[in-house]
Each structure stands twice: as structure tokens, then as C-alpha cells.
N, C-alpha and C. Protein backbone atom coordinates (compact mmCIF):
# COMPACT_ATOMS: atom_id res chain seq x y z
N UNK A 1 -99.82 129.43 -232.87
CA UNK A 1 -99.53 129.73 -231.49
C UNK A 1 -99.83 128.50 -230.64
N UNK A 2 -99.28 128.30 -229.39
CA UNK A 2 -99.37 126.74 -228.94
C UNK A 2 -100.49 127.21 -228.10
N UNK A 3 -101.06 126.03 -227.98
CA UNK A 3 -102.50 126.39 -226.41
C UNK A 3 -101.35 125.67 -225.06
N UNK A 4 -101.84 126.89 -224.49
CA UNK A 4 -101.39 127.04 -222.80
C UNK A 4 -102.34 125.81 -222.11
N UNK A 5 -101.66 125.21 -221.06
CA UNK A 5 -102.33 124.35 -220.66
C UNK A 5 -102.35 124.66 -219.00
N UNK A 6 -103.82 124.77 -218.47
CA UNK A 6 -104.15 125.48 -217.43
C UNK A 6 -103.54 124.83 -216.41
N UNK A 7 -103.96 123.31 -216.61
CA UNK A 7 -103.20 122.31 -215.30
C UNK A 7 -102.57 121.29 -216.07
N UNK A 8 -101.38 121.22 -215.07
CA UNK A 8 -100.51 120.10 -215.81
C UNK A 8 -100.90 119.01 -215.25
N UNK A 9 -100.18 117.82 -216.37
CA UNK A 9 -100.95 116.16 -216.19
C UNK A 9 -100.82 115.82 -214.60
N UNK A 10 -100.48 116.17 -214.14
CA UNK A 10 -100.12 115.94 -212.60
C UNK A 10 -101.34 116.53 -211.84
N UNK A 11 -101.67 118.15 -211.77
CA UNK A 11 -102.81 118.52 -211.40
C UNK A 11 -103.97 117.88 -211.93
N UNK A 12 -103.85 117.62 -212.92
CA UNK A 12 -105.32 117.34 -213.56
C UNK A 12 -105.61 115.82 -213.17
N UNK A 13 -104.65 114.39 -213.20
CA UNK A 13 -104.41 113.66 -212.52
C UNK A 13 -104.92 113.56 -211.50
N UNK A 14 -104.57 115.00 -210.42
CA UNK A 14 -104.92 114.99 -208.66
C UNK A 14 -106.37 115.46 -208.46
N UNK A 15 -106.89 116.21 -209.67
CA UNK A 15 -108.09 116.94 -209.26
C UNK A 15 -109.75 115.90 -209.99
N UNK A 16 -109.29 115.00 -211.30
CA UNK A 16 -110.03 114.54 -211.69
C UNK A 16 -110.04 112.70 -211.75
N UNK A 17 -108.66 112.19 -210.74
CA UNK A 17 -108.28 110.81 -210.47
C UNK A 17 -109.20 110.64 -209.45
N UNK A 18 -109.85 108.77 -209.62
CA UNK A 18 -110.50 108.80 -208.25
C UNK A 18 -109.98 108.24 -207.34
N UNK A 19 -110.62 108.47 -206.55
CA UNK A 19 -109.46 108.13 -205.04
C UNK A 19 -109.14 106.65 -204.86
N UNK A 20 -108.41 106.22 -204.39
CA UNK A 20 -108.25 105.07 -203.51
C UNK A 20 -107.48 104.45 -202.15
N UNK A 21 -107.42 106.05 -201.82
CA UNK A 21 -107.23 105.69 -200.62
C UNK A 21 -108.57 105.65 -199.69
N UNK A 22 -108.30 104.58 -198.59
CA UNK A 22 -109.50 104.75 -197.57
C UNK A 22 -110.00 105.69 -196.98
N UNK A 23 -109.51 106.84 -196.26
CA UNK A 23 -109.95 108.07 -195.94
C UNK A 23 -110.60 108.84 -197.26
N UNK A 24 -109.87 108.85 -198.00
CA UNK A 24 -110.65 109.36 -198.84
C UNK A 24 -111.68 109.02 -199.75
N UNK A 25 -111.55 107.52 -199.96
CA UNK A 25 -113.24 107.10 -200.11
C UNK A 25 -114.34 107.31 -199.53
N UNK A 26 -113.92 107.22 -198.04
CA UNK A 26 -114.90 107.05 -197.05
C UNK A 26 -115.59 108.77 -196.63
N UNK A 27 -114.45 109.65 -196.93
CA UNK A 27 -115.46 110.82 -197.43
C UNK A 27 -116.04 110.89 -198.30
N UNK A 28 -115.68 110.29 -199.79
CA UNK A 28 -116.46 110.90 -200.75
C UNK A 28 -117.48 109.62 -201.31
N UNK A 29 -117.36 108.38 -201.11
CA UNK A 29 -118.06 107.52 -201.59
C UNK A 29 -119.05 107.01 -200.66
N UNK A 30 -119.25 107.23 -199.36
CA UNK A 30 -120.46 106.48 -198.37
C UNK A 30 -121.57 106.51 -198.92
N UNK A 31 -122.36 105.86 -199.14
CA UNK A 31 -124.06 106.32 -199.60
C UNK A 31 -124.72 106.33 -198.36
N UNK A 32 -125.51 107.38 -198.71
CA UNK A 32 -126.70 107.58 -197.69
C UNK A 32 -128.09 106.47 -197.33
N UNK A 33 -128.49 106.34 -197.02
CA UNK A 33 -130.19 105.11 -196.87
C UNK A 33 -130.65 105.71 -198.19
N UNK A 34 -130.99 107.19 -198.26
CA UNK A 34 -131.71 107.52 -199.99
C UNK A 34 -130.71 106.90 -200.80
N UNK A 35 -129.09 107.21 -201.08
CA UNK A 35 -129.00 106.65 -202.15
C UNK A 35 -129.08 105.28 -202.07
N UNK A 36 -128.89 104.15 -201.33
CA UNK A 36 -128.92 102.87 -201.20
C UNK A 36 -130.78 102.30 -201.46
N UNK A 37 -131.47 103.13 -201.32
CA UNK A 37 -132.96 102.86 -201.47
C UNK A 37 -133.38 102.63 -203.36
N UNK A 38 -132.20 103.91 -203.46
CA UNK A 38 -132.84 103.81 -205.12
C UNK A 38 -131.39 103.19 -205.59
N UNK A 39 -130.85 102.98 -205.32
CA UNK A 39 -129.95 101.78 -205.44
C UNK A 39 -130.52 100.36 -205.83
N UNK A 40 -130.98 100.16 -204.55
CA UNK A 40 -131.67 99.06 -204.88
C UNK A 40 -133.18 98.33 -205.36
N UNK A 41 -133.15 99.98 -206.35
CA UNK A 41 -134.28 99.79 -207.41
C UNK A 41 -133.88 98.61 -208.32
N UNK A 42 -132.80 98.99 -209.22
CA UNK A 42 -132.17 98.21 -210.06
C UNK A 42 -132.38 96.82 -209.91
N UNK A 43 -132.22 96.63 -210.89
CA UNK A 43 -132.49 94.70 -210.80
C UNK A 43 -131.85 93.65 -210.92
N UNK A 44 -130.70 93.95 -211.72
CA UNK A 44 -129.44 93.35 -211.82
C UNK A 44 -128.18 93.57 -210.74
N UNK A 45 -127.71 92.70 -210.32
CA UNK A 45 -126.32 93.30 -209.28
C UNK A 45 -125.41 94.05 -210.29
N UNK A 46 -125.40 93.67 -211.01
CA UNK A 46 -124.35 94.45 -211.93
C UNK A 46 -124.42 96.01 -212.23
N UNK A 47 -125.94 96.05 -212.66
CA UNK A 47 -126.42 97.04 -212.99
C UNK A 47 -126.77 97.98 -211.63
N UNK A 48 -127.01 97.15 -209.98
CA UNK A 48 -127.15 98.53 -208.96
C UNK A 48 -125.29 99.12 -208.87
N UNK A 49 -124.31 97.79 -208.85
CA UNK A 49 -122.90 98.20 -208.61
C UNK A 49 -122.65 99.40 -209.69
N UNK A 50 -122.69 99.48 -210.83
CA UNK A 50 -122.28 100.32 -212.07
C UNK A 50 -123.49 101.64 -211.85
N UNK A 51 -124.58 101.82 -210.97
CA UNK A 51 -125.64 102.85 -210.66
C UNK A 51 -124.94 103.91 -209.51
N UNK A 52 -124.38 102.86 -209.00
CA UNK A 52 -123.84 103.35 -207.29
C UNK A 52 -122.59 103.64 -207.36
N UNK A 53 -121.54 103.33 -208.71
CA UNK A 53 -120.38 103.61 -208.87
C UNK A 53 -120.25 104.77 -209.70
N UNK A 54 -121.36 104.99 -211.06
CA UNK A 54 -121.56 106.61 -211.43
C UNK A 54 -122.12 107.84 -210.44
N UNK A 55 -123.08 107.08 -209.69
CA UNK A 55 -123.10 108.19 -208.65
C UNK A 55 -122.19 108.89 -207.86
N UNK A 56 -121.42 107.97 -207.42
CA UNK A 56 -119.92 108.52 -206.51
C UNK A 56 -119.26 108.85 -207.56
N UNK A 57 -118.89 108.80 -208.75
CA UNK A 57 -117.57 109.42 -209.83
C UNK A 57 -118.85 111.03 -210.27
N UNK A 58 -119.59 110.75 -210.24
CA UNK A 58 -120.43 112.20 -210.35
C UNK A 58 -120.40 113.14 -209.50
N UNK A 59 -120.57 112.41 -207.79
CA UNK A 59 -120.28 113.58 -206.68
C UNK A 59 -118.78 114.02 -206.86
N UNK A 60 -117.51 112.59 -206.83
CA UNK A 60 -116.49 113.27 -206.72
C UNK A 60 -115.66 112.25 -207.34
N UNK A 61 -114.78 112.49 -208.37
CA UNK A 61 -114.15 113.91 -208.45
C UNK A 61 -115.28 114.69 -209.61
N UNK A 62 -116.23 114.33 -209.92
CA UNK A 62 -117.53 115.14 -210.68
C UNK A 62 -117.53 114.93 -212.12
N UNK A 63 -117.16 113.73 -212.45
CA UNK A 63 -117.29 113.53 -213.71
C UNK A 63 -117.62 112.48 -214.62
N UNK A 64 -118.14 112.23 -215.46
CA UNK A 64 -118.53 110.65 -215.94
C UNK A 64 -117.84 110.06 -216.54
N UNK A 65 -117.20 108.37 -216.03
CA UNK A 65 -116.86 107.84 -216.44
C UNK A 65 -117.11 107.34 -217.71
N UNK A 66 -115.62 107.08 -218.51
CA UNK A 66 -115.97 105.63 -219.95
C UNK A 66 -116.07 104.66 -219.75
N UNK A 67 -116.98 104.32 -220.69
CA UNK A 67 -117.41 102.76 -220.42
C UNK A 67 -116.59 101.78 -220.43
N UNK A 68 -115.47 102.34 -221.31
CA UNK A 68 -114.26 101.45 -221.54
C UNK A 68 -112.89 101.84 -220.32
N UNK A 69 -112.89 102.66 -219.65
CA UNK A 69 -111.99 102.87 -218.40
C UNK A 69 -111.89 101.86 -217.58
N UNK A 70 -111.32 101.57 -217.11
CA UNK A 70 -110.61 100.88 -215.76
C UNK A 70 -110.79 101.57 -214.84
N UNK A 71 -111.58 101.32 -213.74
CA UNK A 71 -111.43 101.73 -212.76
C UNK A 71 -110.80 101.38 -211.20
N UNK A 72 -110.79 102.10 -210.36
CA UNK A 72 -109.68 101.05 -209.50
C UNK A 72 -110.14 100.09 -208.88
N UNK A 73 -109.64 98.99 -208.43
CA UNK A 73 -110.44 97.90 -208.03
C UNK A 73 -110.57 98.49 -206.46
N UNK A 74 -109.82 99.42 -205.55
CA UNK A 74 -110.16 99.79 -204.44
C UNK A 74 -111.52 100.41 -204.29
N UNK A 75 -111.76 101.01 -205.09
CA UNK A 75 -112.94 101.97 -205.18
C UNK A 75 -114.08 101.30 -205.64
N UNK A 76 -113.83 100.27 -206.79
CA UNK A 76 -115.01 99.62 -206.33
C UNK A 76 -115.51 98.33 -205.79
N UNK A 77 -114.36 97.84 -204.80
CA UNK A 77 -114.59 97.21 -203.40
C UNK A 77 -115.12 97.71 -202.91
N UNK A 78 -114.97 99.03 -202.57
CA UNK A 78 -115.41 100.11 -201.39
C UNK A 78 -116.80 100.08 -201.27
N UNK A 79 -117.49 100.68 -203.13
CA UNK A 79 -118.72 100.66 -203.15
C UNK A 79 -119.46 99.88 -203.04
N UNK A 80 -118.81 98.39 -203.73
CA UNK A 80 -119.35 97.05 -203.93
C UNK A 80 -120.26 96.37 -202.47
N UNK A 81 -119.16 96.75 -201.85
CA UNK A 81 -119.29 96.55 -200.16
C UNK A 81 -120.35 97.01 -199.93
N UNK A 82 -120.39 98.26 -199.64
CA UNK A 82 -121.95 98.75 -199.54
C UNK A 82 -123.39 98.40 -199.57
N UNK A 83 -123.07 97.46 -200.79
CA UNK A 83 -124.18 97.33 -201.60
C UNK A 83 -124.76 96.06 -201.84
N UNK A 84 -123.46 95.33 -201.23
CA UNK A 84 -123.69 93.70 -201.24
C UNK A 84 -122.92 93.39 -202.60
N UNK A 85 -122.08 93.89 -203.77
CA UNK A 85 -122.05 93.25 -205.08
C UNK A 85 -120.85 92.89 -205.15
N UNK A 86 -120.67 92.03 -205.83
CA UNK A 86 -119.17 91.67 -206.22
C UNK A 86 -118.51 92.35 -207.55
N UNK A 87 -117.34 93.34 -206.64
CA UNK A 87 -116.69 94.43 -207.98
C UNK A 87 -116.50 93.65 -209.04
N UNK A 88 -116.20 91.86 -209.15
CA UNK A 88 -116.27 91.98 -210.27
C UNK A 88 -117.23 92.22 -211.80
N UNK A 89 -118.35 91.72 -211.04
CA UNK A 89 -119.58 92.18 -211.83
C UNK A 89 -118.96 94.15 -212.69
N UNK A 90 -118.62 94.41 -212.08
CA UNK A 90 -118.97 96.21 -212.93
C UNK A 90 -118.32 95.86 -214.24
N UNK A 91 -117.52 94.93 -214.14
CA UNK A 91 -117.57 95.41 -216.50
C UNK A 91 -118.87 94.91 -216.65
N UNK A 92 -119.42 94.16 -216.11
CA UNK A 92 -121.00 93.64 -216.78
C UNK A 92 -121.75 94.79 -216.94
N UNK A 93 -121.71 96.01 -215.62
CA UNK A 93 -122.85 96.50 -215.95
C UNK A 93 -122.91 98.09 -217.13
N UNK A 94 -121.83 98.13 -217.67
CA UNK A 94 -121.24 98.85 -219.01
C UNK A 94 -121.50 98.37 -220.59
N UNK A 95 -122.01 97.17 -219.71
CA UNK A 95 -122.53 96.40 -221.66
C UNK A 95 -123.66 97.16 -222.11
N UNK A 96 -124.65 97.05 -221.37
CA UNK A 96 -125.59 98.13 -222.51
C UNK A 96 -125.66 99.52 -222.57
N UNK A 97 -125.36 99.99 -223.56
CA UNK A 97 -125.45 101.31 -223.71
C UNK A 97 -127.14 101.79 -223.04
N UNK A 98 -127.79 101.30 -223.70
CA UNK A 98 -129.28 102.01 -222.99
C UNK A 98 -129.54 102.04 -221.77
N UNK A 99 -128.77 100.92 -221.08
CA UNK A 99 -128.78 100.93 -219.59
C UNK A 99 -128.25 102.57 -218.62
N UNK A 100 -126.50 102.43 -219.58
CA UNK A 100 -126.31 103.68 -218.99
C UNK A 100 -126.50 104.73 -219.10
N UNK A 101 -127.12 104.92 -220.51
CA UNK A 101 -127.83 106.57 -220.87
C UNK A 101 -129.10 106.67 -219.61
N UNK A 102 -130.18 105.50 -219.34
CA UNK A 102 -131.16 105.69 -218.35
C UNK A 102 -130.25 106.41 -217.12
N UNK A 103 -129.59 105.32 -216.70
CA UNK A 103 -128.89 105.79 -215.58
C UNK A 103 -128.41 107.02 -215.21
N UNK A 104 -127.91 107.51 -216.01
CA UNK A 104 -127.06 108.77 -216.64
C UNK A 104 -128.32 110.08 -216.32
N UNK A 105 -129.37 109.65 -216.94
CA UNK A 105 -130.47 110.57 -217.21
C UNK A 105 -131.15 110.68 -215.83
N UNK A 106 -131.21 109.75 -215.49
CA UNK A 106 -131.84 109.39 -213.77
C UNK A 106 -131.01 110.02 -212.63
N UNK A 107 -129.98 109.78 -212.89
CA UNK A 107 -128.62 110.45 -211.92
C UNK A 107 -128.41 112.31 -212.13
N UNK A 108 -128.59 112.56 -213.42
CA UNK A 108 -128.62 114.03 -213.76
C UNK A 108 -129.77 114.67 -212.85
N UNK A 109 -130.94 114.01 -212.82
CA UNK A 109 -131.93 114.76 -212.62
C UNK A 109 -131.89 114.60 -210.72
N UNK A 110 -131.68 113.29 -210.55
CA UNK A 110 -131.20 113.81 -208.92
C UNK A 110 -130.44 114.30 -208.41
N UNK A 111 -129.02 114.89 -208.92
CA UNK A 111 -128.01 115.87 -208.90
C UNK A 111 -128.07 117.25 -209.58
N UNK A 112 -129.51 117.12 -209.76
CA UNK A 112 -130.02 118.19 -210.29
C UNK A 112 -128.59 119.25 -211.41
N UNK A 113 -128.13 118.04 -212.44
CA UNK A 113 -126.96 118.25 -213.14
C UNK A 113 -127.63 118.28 -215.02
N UNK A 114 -127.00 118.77 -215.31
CA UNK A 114 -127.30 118.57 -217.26
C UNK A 114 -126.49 118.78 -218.35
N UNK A 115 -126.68 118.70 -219.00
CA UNK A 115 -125.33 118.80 -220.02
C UNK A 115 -124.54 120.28 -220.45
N UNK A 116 -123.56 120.25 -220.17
CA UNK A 116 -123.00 121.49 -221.01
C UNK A 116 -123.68 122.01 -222.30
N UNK A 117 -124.15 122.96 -222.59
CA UNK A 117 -124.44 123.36 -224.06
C UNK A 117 -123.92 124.43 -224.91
N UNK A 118 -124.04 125.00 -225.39
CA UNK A 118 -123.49 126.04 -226.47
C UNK A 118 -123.55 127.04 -225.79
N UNK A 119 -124.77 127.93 -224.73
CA UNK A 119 -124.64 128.84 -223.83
C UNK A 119 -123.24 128.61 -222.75
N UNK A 120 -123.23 127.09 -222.50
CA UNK A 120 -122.10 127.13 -221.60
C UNK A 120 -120.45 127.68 -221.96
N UNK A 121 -120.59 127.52 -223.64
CA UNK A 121 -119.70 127.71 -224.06
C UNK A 121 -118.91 129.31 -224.28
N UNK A 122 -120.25 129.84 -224.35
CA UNK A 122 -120.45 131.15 -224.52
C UNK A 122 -120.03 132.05 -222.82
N UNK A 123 -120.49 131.51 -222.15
CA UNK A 123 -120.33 132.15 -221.15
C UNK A 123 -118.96 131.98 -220.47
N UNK A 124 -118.27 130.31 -220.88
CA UNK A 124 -116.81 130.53 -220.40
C UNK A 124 -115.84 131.01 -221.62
N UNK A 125 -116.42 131.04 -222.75
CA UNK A 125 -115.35 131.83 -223.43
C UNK A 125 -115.37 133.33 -222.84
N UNK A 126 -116.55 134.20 -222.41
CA UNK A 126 -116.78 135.55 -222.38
C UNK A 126 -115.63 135.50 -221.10
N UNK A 127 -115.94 134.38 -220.05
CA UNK A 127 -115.07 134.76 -218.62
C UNK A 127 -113.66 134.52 -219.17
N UNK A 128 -113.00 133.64 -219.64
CA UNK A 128 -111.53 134.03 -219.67
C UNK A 128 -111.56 134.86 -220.84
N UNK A 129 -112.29 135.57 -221.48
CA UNK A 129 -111.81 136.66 -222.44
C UNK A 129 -111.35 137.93 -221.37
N UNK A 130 -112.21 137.75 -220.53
CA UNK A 130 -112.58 139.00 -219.48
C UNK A 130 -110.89 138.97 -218.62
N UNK A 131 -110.93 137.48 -218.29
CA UNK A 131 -109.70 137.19 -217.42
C UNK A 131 -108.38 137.25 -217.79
N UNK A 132 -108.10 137.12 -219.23
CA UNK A 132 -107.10 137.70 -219.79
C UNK A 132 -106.79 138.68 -220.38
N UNK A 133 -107.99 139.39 -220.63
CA UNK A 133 -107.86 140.97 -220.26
C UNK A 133 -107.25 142.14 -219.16
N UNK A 134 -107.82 141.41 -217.90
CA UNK A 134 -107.25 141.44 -217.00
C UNK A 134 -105.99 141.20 -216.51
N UNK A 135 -105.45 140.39 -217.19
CA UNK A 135 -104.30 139.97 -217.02
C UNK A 135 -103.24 141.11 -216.73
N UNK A 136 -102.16 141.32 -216.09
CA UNK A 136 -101.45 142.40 -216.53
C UNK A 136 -99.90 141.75 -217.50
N UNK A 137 -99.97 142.59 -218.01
CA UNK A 137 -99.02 141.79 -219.63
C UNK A 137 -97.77 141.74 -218.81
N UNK A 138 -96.73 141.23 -219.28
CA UNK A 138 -95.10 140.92 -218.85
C UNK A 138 -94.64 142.57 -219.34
N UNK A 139 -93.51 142.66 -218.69
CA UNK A 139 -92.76 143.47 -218.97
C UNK A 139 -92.09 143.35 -220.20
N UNK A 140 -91.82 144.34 -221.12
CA UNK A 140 -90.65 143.48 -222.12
C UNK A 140 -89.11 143.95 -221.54
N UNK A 141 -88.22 143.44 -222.19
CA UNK A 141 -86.84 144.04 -221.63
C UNK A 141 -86.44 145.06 -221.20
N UNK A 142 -86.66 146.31 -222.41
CA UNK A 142 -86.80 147.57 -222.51
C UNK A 142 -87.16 148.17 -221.12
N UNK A 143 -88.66 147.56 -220.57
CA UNK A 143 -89.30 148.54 -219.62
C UNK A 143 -88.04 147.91 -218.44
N UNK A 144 -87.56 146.55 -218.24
CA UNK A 144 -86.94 146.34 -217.10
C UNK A 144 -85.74 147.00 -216.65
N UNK A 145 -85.24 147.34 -217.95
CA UNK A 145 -83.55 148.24 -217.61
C UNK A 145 -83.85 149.75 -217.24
N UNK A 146 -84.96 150.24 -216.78
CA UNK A 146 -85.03 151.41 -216.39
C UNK A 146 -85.08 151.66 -215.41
């Protein structure tokens, strides 16, 4: 049987692409004085630009980047700006893996965020079991010619 696909590449595109337009950076990427404070914990420019650029892909569109992605160079002008760094530094700050698991781990716990686990799994299989239950089925032919 084929799997149904909830959103097409286009939605999913619009809902999980990051922005680059200016209005819409400037809602979702500004940092606050807190985040710019622990921002500029970090010690490397590379490493606050790539701190301050998972933070904003975490608030929005809410998800963590690959290390190996491209990201847009608008977006991280935008942040770069902010922060004093030069976007080109951010492939630098993707080289160490241990760097970004800290980061990662540091950022979870102030977004008070954590990993999906096996309960999570459990609980969205139970909701669309529920939801396509709900569903009300198609007509077949039969019922329509009456």
C-alpha cells in the first residue's frame, strides 16, 4: 500500500524552509540582550555565529539544522549582524562535532526542548490511529447512485 503524504514538497518547503526575507527574519530571528549575553559566552566567532544561528532555526521554523546544509546566506547576514560575525565564518563553526552536541544540549535545556523518544512515538501513533478512525470513509459507487 503506498504511504499518503500529509504535506506536499511545497507545504513542507513553506512550513520547515528558513526565511529570507527581511520581514520575516526580523520577526523570527532578532535576539534579545539574554540571548546575545549567552551568546557571547562562546569564544570563538565562529562558534557564537553557528550558537546564535541554531538558536533561531530552533525557535523558527523549529528544527535542527545539518551540519552539512547550506544555509541561506540572507539569514545568516541577518544574524551575523547582530552579533558582530562574519557569515562567512559559519562553515567553521560545524567542524566539531562536540562543539555542536554541547551547543545542542545547552540550547535544549533553555528552550526547555528534548528529544523525541519511543513514548513520543507511541502517543502519535495512538492520535492518528484515533484520527483515522474518525475519519468518515468515502462513499463507494453503489451508495452514490441512490
Amino acid at each position: 500500500m503506498p504511504r499518503h503524504a500529509l504535506l506536499s514538497s511545497e507545504q513542507r518547503a513553506r512550513l520547515f524552509s528558513i526565511p529570507t526575507d527581511v520581514a520575516e527574519m526580523a520577526r523570527h530571528f532578532v535576539l534579545s540582550a539574554e540571548d546575545l549575553a549567552l551568546i557571547r559566552t562562546k569564544r570563538r566567532a565562529a562558534n557564537r555565529l553557528g550558537f546564535a544561528v541554531q538558536l533561531c532555526a530552533l525557535r523558527h521554523p523549529g528544527r535542527v539544522f545539518d551540519p552539512a546544509e547550506l544555509l541561506p546566506e540572507p539569514m545568516l547576514a541577518f544574524v551575523g549582524k547582530q552579533i558582530d560575525v562574519d557569515p562567512a565564518l559559519f562553515g567553521d563553526s560545524a567542524r566539531r562535532a562536540e562543539t555542536r552536541r554541547e551547543h545542542m544540549t545547552e540550547l535544549q535545556k533553555l528552550l526547555q526542548l528534548r528529544s523525541f523518544g519511543f513514548a513520543d512515538w507511541r502517543s502519535c501513533l495512538k492520535a492518528g490511529a484515533e484520527a483515522a478512525c474518525r475519519r468518515r470513509r468515502p462513499r463507494s459507487r453503489h451508495e452514490e447512485t441512490r
